[in-house]
Protein backbone atom coordinates (compact mmCIF):
# COMPACT_ATOMS: atom_id res chain seq x y z
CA UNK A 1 -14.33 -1.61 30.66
CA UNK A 2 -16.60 -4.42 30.18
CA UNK A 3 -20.12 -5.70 30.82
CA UNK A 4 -21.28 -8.09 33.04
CA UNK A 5 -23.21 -9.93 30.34
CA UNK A 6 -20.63 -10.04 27.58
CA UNK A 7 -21.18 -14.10 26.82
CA UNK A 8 -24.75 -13.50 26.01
CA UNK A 9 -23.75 -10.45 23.25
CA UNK A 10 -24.47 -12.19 19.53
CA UNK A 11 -21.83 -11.09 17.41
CA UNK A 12 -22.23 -11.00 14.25
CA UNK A 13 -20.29 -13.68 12.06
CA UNK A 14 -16.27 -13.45 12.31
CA UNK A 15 -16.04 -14.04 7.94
CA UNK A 16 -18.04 -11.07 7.91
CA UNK A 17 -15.49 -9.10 9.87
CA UNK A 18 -12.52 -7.12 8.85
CA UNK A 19 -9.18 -8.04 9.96
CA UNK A 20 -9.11 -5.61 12.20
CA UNK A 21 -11.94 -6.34 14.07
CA UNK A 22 -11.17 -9.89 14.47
CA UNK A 23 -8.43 -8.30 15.81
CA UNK A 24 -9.61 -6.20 18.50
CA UNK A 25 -8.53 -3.08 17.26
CA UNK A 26 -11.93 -1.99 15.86
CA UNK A 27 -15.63 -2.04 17.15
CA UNK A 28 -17.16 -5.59 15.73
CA UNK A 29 -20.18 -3.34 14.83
CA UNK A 30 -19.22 -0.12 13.52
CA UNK A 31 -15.67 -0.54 12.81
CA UNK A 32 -14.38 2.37 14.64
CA UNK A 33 -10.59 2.33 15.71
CA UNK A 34 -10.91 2.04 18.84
CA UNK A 35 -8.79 3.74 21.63
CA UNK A 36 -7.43 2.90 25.14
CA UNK A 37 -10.12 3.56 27.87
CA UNK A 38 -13.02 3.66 25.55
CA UNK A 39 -13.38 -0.17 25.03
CA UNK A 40 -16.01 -3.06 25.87
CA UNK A 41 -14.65 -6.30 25.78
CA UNK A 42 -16.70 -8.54 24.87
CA UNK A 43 -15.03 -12.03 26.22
CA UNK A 44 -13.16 -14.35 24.82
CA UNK A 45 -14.84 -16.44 21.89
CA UNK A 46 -14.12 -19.71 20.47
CA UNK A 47 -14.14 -20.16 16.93
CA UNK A 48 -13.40 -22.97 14.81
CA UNK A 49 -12.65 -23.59 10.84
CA UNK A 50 -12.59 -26.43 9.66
CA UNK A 51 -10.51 -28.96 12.57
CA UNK A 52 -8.73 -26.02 13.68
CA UNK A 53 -10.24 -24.68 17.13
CA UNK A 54 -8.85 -21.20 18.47
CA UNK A 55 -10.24 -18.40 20.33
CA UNK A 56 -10.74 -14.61 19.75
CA UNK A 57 -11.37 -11.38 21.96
CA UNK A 58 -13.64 -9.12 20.16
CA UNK A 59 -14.22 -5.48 21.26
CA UNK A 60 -16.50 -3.17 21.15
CA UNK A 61 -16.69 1.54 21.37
CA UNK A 62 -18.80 2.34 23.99
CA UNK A 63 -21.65 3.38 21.89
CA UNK A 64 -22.65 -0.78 21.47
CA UNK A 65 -21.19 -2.48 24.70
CA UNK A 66 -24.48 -4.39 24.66
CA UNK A 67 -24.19 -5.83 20.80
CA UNK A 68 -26.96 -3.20 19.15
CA UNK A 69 -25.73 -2.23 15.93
CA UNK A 70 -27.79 1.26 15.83
């Protein structure tokens, strides 16, 4: 599942994140594990340390497919 505005979710800041959310494998917001058919992605993100430029696929449960934390 996914949103149709996905590229205008603000995420909060990948250092923040666990492994596993940078990951995929848990909500970037409440750090659920998340589980086949109960997902949001959120698009793919570019991210960039230092001169090294790569991209990440955050995800999201269903209870914050639009990015609010509550």
């Amino acid at each position: 599942m996914s949103t149709s505005n996905t590229a205008d979710v603000r995420l909060p800041r990948f250092g923040t994140l666990t492994q596993r959310q940078q990951r995929g494998q848990d909500c970037v917001w409440c750090g659920v594990t998340l589980v086949a058919g109960h997902v949001v992605d959120l698009g793919p993100r570019r991210y960039r340390r230092a001169d090294w430029l790569t991209q990440w696929f955050p995800r999201a449960c269903r209870k914050h497919p639009a990015g609010d934390a509550r």
